[in-house]
PDB file of N, CA and C in Angstrom:
ATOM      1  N   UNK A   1     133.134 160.490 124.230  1.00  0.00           N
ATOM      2  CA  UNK A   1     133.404 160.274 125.637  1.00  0.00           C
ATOM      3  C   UNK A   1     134.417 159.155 125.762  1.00  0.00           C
ATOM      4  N   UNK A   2     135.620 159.311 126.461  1.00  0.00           N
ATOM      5  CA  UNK A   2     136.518 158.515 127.075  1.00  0.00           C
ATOM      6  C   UNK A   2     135.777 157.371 127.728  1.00  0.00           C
ATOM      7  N   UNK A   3     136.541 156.048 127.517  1.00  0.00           N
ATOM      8  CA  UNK A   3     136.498 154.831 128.508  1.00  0.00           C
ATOM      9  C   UNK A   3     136.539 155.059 130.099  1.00  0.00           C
ATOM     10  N   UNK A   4     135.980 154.519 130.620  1.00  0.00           N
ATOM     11  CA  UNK A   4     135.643 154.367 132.208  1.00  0.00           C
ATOM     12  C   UNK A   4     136.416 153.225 133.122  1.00  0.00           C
ATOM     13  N   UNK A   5     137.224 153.603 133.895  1.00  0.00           N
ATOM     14  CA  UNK A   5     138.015 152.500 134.115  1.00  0.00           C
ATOM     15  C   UNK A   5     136.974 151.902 135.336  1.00  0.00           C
ATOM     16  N   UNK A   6     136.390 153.028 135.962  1.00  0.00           N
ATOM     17  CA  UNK A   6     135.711 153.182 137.135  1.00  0.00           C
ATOM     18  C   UNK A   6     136.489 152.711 138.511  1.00  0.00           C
ATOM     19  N   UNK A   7     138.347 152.893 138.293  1.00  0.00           N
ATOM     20  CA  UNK A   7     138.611 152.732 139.700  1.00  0.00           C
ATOM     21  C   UNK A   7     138.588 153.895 140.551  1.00  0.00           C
ATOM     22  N   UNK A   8     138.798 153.651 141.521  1.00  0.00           N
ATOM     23  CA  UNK A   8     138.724 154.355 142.546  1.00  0.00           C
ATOM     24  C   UNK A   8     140.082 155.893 143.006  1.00  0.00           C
ATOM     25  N   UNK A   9     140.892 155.367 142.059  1.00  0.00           N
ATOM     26  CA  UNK A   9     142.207 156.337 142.295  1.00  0.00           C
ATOM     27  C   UNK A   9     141.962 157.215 141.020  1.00  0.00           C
ATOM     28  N   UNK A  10     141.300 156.615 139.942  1.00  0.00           N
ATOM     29  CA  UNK A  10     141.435 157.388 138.462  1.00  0.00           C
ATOM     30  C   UNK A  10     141.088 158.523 138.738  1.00  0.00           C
ATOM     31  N   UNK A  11     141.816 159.859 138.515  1.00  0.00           N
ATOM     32  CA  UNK A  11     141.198 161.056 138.301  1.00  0.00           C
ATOM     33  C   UNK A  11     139.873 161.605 137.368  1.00  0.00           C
ATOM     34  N   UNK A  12     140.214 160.728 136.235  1.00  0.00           N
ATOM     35  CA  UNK A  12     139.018 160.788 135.522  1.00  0.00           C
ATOM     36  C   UNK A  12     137.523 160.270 135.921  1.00  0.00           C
ATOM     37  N   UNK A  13     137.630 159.112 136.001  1.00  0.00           N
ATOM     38  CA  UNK A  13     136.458 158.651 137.147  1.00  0.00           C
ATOM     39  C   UNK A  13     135.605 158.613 138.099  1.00  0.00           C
ATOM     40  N   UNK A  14     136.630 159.423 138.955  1.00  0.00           N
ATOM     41  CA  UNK A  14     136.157 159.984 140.151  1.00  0.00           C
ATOM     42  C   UNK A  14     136.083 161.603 141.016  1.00  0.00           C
ATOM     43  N   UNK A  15     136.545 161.985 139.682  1.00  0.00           N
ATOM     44  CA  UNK A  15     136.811 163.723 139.601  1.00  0.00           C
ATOM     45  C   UNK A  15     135.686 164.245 140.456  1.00  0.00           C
ATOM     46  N   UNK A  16     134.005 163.764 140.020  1.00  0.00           N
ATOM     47  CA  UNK A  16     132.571 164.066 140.670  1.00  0.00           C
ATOM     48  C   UNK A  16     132.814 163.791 142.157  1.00  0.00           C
ATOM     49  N   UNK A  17     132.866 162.614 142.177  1.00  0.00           N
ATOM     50  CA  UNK A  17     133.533 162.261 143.632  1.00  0.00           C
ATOM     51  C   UNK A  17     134.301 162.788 144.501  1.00  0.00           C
ATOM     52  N   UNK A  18     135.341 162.916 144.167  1.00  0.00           N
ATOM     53  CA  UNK A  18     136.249 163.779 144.786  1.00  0.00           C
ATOM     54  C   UNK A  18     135.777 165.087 145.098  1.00  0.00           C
ATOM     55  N   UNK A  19     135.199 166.056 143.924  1.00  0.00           N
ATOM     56  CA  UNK A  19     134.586 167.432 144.506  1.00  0.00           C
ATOM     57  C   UNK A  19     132.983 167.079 145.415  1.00  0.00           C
ATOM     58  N   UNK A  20     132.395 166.574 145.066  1.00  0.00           N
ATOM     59  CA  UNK A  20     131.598 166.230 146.458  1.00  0.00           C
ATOM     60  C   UNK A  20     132.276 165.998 147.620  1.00  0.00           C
ATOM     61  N   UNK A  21     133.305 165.410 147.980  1.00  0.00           N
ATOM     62  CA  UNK A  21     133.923 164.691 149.238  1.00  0.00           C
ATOM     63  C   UNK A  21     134.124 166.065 149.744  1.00  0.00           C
ATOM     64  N   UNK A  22     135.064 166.829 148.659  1.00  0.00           N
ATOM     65  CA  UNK A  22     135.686 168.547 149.551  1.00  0.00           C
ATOM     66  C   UNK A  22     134.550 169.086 149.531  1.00  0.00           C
ATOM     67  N   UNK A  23     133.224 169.439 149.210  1.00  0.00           N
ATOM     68  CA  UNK A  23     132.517 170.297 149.333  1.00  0.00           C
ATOM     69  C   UNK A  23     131.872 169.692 150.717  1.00  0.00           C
ATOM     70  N   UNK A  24     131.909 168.778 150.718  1.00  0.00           N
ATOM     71  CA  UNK A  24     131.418 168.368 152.311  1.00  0.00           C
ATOM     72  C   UNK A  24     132.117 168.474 153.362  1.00  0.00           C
ATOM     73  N   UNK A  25     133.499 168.467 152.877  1.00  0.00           N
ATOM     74  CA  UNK A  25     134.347 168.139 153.651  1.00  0.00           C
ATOM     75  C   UNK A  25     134.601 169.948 154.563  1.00  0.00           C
ATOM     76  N   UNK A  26     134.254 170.702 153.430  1.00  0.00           N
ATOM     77  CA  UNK A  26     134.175 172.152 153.509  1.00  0.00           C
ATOM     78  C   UNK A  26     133.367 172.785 154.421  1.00  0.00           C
ATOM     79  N   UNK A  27     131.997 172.423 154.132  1.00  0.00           N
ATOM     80  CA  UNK A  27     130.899 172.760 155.000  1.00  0.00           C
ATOM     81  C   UNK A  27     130.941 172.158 156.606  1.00  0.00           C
ATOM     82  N   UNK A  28     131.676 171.125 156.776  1.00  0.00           N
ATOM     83  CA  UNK A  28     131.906 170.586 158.369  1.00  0.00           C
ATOM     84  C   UNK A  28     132.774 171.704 158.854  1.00  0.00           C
ATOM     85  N   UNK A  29     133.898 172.412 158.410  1.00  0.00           N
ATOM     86  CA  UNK A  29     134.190 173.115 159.040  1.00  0.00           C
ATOM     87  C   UNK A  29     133.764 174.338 159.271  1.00  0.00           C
ATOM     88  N   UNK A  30     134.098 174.918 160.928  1.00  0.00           N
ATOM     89  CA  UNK A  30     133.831 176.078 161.443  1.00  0.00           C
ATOM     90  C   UNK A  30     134.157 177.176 160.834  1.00  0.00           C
ATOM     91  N   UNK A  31     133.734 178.412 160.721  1.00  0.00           N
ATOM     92  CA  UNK A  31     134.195 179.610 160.095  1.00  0.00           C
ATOM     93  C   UNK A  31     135.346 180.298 160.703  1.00  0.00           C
ATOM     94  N   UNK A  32     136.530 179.836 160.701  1.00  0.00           N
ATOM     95  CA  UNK A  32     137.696 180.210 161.624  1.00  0.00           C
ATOM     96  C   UNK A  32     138.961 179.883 160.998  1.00  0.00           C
ATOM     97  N   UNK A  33     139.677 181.192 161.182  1.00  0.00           N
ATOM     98  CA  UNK A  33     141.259 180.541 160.408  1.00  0.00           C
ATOM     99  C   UNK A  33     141.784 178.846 161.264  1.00  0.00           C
ATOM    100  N   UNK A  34     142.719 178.470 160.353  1.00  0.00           N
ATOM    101  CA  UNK A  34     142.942 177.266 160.704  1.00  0.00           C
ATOM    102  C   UNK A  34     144.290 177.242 160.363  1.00  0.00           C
ATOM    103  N   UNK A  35     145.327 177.213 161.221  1.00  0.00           N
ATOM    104  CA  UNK A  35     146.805 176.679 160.993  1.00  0.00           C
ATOM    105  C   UNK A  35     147.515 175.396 161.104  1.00  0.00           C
ATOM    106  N   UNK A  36     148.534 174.854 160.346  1.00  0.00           N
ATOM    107  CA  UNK A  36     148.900 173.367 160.338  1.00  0.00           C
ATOM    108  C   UNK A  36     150.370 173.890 160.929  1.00  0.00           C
ATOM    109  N   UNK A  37     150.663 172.896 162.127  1.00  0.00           N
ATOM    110  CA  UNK A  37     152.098 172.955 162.261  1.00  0.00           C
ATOM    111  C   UNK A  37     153.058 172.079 162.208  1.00  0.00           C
ATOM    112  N   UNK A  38     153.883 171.879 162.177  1.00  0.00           N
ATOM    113  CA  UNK A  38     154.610 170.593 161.732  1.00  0.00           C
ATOM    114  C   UNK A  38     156.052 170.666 162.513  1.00  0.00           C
ATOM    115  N   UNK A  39     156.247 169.435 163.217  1.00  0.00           N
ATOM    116  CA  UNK A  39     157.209 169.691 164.305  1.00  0.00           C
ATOM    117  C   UNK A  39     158.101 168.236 163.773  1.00  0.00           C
ATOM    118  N   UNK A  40     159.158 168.448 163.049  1.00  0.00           N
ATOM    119  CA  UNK A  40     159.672 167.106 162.718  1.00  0.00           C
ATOM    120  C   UNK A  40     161.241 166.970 163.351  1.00  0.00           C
ATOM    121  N   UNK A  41     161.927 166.045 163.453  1.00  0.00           N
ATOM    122  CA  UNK A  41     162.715 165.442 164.029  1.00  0.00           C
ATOM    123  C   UNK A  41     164.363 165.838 163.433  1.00  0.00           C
ATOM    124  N   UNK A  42     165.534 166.574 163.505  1.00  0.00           N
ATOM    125  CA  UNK A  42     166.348 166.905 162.788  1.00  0.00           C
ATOM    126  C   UNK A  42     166.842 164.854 162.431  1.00  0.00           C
ATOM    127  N   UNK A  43     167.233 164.872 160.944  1.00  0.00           N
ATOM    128  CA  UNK A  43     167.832 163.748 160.586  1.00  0.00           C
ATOM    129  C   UNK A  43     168.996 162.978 161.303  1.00  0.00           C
ATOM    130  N   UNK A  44     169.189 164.238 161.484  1.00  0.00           N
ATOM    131  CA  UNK A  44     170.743 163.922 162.811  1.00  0.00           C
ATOM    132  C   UNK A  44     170.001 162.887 163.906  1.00  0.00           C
ATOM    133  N   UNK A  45     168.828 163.085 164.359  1.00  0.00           N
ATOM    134  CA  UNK A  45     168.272 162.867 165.800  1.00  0.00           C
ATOM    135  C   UNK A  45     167.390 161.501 165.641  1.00  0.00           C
ATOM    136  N   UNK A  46     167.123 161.461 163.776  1.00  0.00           N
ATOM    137  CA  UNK A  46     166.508 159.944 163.596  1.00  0.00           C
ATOM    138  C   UNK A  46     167.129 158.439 163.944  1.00  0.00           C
ATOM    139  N   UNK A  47     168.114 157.948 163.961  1.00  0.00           N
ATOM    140  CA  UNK A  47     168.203 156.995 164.273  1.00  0.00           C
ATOM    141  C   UNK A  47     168.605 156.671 165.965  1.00  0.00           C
ATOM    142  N   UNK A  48     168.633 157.730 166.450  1.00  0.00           N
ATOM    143  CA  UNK A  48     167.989 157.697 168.075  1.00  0.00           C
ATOM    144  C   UNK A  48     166.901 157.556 168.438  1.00  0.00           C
ATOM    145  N   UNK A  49     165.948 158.201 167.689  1.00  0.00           N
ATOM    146  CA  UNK A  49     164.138 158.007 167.576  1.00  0.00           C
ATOM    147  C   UNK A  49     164.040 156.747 167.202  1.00  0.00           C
ATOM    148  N   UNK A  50     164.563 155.997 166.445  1.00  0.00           N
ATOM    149  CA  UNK A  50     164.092 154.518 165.711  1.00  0.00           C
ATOM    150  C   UNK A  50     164.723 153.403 166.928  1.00  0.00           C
ATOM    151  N   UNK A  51     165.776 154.130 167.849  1.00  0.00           N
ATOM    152  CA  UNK A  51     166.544 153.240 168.773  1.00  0.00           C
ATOM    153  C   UNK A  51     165.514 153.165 170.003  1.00  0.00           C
ATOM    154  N   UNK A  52     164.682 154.575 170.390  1.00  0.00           N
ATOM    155  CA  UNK A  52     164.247 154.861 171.904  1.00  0.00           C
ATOM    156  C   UNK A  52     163.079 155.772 171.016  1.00  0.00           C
ATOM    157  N   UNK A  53     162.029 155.176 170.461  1.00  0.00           N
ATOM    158  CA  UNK A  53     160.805 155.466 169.955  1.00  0.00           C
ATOM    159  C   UNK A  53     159.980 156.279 171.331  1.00  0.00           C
ATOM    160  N   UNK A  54     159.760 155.458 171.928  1.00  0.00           N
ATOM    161  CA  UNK A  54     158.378 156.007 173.121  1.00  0.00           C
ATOM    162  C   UNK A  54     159.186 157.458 174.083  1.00  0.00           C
ATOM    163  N   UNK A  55     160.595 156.914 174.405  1.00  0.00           N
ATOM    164  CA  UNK A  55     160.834 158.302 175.162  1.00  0.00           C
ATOM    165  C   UNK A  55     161.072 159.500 174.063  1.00  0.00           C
ATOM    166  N   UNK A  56     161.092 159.271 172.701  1.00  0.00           N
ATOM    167  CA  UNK A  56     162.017 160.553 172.009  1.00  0.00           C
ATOM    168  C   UNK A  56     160.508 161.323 171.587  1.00  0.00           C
ATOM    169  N   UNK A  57     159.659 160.577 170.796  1.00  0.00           N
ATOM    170  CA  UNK A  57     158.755 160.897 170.656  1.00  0.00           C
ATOM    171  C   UNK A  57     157.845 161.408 171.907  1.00  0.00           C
ATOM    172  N   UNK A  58     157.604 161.369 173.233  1.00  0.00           N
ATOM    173  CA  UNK A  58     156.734 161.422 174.074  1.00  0.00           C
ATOM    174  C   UNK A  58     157.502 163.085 174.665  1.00  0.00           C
ATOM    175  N   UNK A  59     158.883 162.999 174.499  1.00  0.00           N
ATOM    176  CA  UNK A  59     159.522 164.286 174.515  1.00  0.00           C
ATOM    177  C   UNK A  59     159.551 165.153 173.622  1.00  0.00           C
ATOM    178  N   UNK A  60     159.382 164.771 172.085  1.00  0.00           N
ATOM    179  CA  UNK A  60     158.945 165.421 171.131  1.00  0.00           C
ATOM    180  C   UNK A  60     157.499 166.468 170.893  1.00  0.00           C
ATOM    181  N   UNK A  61     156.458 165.791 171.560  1.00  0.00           N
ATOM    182  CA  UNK A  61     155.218 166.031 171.684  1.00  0.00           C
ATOM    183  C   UNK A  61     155.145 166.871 173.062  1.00  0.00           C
ATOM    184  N   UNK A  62     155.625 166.386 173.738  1.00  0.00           N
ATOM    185  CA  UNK A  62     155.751 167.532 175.610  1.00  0.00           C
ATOM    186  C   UNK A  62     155.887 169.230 175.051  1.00  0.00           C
ATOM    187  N   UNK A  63     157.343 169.077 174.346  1.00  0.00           N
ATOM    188  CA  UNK A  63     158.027 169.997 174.253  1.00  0.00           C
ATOM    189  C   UNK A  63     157.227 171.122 172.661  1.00  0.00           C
ATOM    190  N   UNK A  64     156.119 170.197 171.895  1.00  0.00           N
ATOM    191  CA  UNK A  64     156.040 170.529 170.993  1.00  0.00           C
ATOM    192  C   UNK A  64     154.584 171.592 171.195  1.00  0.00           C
ATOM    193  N   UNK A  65     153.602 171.057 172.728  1.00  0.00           N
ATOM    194  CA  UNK A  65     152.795 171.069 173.071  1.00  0.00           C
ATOM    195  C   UNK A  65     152.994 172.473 173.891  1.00  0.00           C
ATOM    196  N   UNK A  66     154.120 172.318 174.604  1.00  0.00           N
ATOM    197  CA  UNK A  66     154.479 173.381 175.723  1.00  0.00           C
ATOM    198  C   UNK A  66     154.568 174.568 174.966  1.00  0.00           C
ATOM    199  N   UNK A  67     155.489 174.391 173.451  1.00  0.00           N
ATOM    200  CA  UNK A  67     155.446 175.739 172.714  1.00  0.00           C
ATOM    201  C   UNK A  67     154.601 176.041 172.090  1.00  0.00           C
ATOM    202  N   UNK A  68     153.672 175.685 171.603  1.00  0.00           N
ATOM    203  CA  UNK A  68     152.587 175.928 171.456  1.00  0.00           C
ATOM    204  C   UNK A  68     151.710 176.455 171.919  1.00  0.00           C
ATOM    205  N   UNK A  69     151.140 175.896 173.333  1.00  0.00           N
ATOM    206  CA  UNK A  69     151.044 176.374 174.398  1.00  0.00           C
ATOM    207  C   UNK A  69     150.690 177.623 175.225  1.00  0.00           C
ATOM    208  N   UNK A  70     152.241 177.748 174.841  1.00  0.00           N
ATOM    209  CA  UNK A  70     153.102 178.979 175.312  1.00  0.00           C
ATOM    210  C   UNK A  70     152.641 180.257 174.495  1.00  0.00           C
ATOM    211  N   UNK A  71     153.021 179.927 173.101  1.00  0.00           N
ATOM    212  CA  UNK A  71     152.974 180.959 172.334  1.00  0.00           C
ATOM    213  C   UNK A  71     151.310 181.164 171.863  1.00  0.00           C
ATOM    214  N   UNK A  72     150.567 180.759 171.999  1.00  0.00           N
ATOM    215  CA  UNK A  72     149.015 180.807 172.215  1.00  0.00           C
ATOM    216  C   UNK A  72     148.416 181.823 173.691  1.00  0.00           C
ATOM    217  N   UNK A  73     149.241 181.239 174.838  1.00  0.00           N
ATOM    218  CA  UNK A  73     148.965 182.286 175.766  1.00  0.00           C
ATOM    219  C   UNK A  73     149.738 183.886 175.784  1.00  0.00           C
ATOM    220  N   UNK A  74     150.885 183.669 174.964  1.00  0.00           N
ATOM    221  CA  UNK A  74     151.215 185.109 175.195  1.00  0.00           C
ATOM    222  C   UNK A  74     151.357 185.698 173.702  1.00  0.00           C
ATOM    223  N   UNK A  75     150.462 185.445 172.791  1.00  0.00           N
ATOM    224  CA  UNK A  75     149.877 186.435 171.725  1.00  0.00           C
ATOM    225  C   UNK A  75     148.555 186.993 171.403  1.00  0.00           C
ATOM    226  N   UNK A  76     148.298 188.107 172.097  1.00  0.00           N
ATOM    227  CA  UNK A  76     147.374 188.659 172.299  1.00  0.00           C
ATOM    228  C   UNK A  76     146.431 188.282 171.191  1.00  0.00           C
ATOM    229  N   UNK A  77     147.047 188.281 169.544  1.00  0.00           N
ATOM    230  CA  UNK A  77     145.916 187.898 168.693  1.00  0.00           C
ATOM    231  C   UNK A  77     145.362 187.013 168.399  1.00  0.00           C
ATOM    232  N   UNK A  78     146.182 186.067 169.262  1.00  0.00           N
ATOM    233  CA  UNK A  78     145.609 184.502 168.611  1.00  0.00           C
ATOM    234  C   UNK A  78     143.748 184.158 168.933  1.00  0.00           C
ATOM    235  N   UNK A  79     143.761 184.845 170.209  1.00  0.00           N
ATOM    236  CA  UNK A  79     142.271 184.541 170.567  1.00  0.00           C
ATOM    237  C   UNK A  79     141.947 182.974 170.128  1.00  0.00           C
ATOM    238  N   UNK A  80     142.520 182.374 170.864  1.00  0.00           N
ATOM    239  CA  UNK A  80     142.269 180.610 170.503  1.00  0.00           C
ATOM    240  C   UNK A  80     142.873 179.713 171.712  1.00  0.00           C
ATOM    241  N   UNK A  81     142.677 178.531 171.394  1.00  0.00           N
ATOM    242  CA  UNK A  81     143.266 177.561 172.025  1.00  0.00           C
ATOM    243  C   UNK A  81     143.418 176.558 171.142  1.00  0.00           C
ATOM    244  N   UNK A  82     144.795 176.167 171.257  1.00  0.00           N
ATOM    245  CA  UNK A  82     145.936 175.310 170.773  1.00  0.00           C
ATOM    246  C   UNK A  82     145.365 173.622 171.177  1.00  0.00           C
ATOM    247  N   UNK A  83     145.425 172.944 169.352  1.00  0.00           N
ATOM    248  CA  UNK A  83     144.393 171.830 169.584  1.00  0.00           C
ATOM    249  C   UNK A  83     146.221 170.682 169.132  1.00  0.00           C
ATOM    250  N   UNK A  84     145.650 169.840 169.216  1.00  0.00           N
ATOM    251  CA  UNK A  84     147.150 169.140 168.965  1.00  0.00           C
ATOM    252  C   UNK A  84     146.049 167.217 168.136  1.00  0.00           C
ATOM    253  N   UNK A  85     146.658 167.305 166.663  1.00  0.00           N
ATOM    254  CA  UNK A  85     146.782 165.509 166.478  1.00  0.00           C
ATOM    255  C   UNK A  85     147.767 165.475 166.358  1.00  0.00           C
ATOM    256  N   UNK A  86     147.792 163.928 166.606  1.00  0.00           N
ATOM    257  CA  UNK A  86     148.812 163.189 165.857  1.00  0.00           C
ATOM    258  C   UNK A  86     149.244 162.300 164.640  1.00  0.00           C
ATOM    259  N   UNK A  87     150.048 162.293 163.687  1.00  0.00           N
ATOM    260  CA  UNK A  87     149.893 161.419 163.175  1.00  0.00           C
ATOM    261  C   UNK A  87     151.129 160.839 163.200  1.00  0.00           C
ATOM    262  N   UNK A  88     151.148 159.407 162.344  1.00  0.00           N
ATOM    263  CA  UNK A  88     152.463 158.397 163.092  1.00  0.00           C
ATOM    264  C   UNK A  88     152.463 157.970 161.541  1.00  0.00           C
ATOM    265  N   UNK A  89     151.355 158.131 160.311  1.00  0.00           N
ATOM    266  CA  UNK A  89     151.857 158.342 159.030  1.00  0.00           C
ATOM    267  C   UNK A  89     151.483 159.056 157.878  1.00  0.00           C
ATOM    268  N   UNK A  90     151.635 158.721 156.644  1.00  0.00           N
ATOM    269  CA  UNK A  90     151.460 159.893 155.739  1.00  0.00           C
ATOM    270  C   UNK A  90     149.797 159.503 155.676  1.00  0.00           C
ATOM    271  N   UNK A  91     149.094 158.529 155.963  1.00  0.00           N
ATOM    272  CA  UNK A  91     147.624 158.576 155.387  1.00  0.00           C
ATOM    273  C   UNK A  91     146.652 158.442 156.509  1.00  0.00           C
ATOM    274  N   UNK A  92     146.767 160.274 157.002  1.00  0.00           N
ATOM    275  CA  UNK A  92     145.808 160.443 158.086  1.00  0.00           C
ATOM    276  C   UNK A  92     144.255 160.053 158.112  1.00  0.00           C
TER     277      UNK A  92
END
């Protein structure tokens, strides 16, 4: 048997851990497809966002919401309603 570093990032270490976390993490959810969408900013349009943060973003999300929205009410298959987070970085 391999040495134990016992941190917290080691794959080896915490491999047990980690598959407990998803198997729980598994069972909280509902029995229902689940889609991720991702609405990001053309590069062109970033250093206007970093200049006027609250209006670009608050128009980002309006407009991101509306199509969504939109395309939820007029596809007959979706049978759902359109949930919206946010996140502002990579460690939701």
């Amino acid at each position: 048997m391999g040495c134990s570093c016992g941190h917290r990032s080691c794959p080896h270490c915490q491999n047990h851990e980690s598959q407990q976390w998803i198997e729980r993490q598994c069972q909280k959810q509902l029995p229902v497809n689940y889609f991720m969408i991702t609405f990001t900013l053309p590069a062109e349009l970033r250093p206007l966002a970093w200049s006027h943060q609250r209006v670009i973003y608050q128009l980002l999300f309006k407009c991101a919401w509306e199509t969504l929205n939109t395309f939820s009410l007029n596809d007959k298959q979706l049978k759902g309603t359109p949930g919206m987070v946010a996140c502002f970085t990579h460690a939701l």
